[in-house]
C-alpha atoms as a PDB file:
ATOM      1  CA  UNK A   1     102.255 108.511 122.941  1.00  0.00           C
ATOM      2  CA  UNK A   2     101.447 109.688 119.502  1.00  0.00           C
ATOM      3  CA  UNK A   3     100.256 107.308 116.794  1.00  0.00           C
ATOM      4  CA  UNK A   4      99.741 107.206 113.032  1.00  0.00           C
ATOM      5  CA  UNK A   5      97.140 104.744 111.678  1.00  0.00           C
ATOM      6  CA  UNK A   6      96.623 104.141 108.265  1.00  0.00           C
ATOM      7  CA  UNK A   7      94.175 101.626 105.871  1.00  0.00           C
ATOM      8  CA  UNK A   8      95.381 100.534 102.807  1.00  0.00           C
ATOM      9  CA  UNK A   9      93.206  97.624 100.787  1.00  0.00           C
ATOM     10  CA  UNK A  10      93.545  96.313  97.401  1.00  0.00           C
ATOM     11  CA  UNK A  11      92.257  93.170  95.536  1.00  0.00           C
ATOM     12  CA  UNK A  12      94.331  91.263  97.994  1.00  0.00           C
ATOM     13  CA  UNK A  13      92.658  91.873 101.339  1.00  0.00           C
ATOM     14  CA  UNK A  14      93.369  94.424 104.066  1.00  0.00           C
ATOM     15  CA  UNK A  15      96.408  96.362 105.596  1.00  0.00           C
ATOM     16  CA  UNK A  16      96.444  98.479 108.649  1.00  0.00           C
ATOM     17  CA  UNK A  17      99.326 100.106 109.691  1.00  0.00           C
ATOM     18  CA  UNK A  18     100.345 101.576 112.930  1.00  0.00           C
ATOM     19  CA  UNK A  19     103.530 103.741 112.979  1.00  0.00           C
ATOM     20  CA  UNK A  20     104.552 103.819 116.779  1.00  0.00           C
ATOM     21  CA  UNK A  21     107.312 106.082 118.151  1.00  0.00           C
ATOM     22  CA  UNK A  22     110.042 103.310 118.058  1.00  0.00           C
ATOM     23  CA  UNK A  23     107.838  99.909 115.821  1.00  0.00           C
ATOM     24  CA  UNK A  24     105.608  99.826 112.946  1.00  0.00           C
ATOM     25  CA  UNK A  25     102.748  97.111 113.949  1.00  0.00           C
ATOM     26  CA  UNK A  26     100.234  96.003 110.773  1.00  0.00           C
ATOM     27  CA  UNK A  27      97.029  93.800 111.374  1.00  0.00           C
ATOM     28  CA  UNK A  28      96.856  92.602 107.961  1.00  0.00           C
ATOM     29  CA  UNK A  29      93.732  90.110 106.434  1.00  0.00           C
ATOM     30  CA  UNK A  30      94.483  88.195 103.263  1.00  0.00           C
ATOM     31  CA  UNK A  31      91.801  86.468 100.803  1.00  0.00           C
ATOM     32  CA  UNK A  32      92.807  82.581  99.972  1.00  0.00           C
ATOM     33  CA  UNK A  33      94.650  82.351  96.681  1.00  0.00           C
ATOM     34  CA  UNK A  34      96.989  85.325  96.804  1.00  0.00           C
ATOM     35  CA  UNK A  35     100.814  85.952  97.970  1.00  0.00           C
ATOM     36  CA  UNK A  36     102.746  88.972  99.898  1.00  0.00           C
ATOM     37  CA  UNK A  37     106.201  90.182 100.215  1.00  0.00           C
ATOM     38  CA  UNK A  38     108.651  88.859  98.459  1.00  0.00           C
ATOM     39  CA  UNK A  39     111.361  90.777 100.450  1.00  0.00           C
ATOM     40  CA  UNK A  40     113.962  91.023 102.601  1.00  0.00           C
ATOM     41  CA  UNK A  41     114.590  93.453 105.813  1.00  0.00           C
ATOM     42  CA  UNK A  42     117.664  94.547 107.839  1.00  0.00           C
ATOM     43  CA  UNK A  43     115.881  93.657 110.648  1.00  0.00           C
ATOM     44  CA  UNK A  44     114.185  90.592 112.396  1.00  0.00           C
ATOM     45  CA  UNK A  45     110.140  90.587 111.581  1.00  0.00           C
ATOM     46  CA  UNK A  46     107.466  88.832 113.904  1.00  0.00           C
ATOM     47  CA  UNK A  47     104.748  87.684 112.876  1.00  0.00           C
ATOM     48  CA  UNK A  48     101.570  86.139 114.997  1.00  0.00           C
ATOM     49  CA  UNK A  49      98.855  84.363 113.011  1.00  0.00           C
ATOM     50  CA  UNK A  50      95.221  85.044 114.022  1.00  0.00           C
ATOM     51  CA  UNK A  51      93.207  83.021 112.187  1.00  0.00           C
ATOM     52  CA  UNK A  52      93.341  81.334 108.825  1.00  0.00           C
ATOM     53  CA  UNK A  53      96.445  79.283 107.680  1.00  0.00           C
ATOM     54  CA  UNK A  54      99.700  80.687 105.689  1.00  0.00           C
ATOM     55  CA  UNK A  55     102.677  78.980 103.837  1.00  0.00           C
ATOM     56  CA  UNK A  56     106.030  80.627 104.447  1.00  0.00           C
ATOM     57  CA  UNK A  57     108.704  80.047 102.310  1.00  0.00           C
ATOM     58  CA  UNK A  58     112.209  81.696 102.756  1.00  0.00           C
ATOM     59  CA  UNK A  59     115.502  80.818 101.568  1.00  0.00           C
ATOM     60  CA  UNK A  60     118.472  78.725 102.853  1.00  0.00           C
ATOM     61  CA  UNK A  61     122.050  79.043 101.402  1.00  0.00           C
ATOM     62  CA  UNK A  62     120.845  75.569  99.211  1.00  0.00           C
ATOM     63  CA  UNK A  63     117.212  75.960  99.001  1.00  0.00           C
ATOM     64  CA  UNK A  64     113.913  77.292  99.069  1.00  0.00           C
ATOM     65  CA  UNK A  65     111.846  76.273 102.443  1.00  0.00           C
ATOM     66  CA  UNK A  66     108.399  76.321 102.823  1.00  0.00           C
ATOM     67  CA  UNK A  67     106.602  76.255 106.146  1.00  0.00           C
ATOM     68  CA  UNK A  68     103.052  75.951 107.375  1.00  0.00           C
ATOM     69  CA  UNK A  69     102.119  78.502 109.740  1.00  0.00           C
ATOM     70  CA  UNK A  70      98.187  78.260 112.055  1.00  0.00           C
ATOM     71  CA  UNK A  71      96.510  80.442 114.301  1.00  0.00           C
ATOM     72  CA  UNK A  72      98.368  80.984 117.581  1.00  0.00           C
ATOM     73  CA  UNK A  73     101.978  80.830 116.157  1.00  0.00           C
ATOM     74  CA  UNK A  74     104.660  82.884 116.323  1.00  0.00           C
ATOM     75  CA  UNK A  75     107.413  82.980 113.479  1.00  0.00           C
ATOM     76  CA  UNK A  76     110.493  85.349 113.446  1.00  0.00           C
ATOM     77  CA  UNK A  77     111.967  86.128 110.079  1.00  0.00           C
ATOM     78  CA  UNK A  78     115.885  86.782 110.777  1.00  0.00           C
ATOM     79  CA  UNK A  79     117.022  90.196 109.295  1.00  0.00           C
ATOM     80  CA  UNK A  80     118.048  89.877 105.555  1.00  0.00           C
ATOM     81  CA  UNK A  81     116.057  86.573 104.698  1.00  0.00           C
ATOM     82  CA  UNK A  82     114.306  86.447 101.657  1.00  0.00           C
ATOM     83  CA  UNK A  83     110.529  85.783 102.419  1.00  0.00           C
ATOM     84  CA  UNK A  84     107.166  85.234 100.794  1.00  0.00           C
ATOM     85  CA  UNK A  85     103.881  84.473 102.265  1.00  0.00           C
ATOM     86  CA  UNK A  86     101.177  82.734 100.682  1.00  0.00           C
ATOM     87  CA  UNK A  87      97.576  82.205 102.116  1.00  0.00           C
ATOM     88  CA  UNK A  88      95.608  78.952 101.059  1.00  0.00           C
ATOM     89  CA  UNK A  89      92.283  80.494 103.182  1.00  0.00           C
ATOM     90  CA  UNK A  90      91.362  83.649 104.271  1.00  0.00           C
ATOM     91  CA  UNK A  91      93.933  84.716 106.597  1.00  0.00           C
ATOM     92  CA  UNK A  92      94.198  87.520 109.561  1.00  0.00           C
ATOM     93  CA  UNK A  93      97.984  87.926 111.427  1.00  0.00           C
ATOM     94  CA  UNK A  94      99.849  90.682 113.624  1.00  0.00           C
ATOM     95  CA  UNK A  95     103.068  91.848 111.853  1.00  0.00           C
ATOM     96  CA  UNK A  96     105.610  94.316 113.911  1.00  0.00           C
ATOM     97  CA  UNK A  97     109.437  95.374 113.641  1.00  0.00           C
ATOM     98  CA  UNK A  98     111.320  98.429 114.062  1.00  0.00           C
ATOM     99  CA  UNK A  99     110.803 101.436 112.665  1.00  0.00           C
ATOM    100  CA  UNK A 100     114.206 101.982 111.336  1.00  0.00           C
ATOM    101  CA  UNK A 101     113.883  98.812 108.852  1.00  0.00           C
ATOM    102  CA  UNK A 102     114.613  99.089 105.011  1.00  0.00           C
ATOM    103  CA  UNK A 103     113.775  96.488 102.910  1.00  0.00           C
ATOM    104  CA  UNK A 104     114.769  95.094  99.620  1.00  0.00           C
ATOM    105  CA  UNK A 105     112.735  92.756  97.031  1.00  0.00           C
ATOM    106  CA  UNK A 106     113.940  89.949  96.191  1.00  0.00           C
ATOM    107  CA  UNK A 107     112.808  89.259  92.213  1.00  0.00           C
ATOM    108  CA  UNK A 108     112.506  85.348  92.301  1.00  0.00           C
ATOM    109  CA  UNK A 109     109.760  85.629  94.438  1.00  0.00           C
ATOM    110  CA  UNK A 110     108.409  89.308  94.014  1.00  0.00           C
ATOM    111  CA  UNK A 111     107.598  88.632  90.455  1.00  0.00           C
ATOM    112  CA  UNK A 112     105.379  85.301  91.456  1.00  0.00           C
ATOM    113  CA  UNK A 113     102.043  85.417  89.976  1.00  0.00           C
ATOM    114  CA  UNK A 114      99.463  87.292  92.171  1.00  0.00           C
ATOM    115  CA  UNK A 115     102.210  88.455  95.056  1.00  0.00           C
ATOM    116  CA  UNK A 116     101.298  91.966  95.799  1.00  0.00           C
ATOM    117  CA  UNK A 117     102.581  93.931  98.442  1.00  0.00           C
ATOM    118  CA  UNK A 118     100.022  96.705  99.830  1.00  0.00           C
END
């Protein structure tokens, strides 16, 4: 099975991505303080937390939700909901969907202070 791994890092923490044949898988460590995303996909995304603590907040056809997410849970993001992560503490989580995924930034929360997407 061939395999591309690559390391990306940035002010915001750590990013490694693994292309697989049919799934891109990151394992992706965040300092406390900042944000990620601010997207959308055409496909689901699952996410396991590691260690550390996240907020999620995505958005309902009224609202904004926001969600607290620890170690040993599992979230799916439906395809085409808006999402942002942000990370209170130093964070690690698993992040995988399919390779075939586009996705599309959503400006309310792409443009929030300190959200960077590496």
């Amino acid at each position: 099975m061939s395999k591309n791994i690559s390391t990306k890092e940035s002010e915001v923490g750590i990013l490694h991505d693994i292309s697989l044949p049919t799934h891109k898988v990151y394992t992706i460590f965040t300092l406390a303080g900042h944000y990620r995303w601010g997207k959308s996909y055409s496909t689901d995304k699952e996410f396991l937390l590691l260690s550390g603590r996240c907020e999620l907040t995505t958005e309902s056809e009224w609202e904004d939700i926001t969600i607290a997410v620890y170690p040993g849970e599992k979230i799916i993001i439906p395809a085409h909901t808006p999402n942002l992560f942000y990370f209170p503490v130093d964070t690690e989580m698993l992040e995988w969907f399919p390779m075939d995924a586009t996705s599309k930034k959503i400006e309310k929360y792409y443009n929030i202070k300190n959200s960077n997407s590496i």
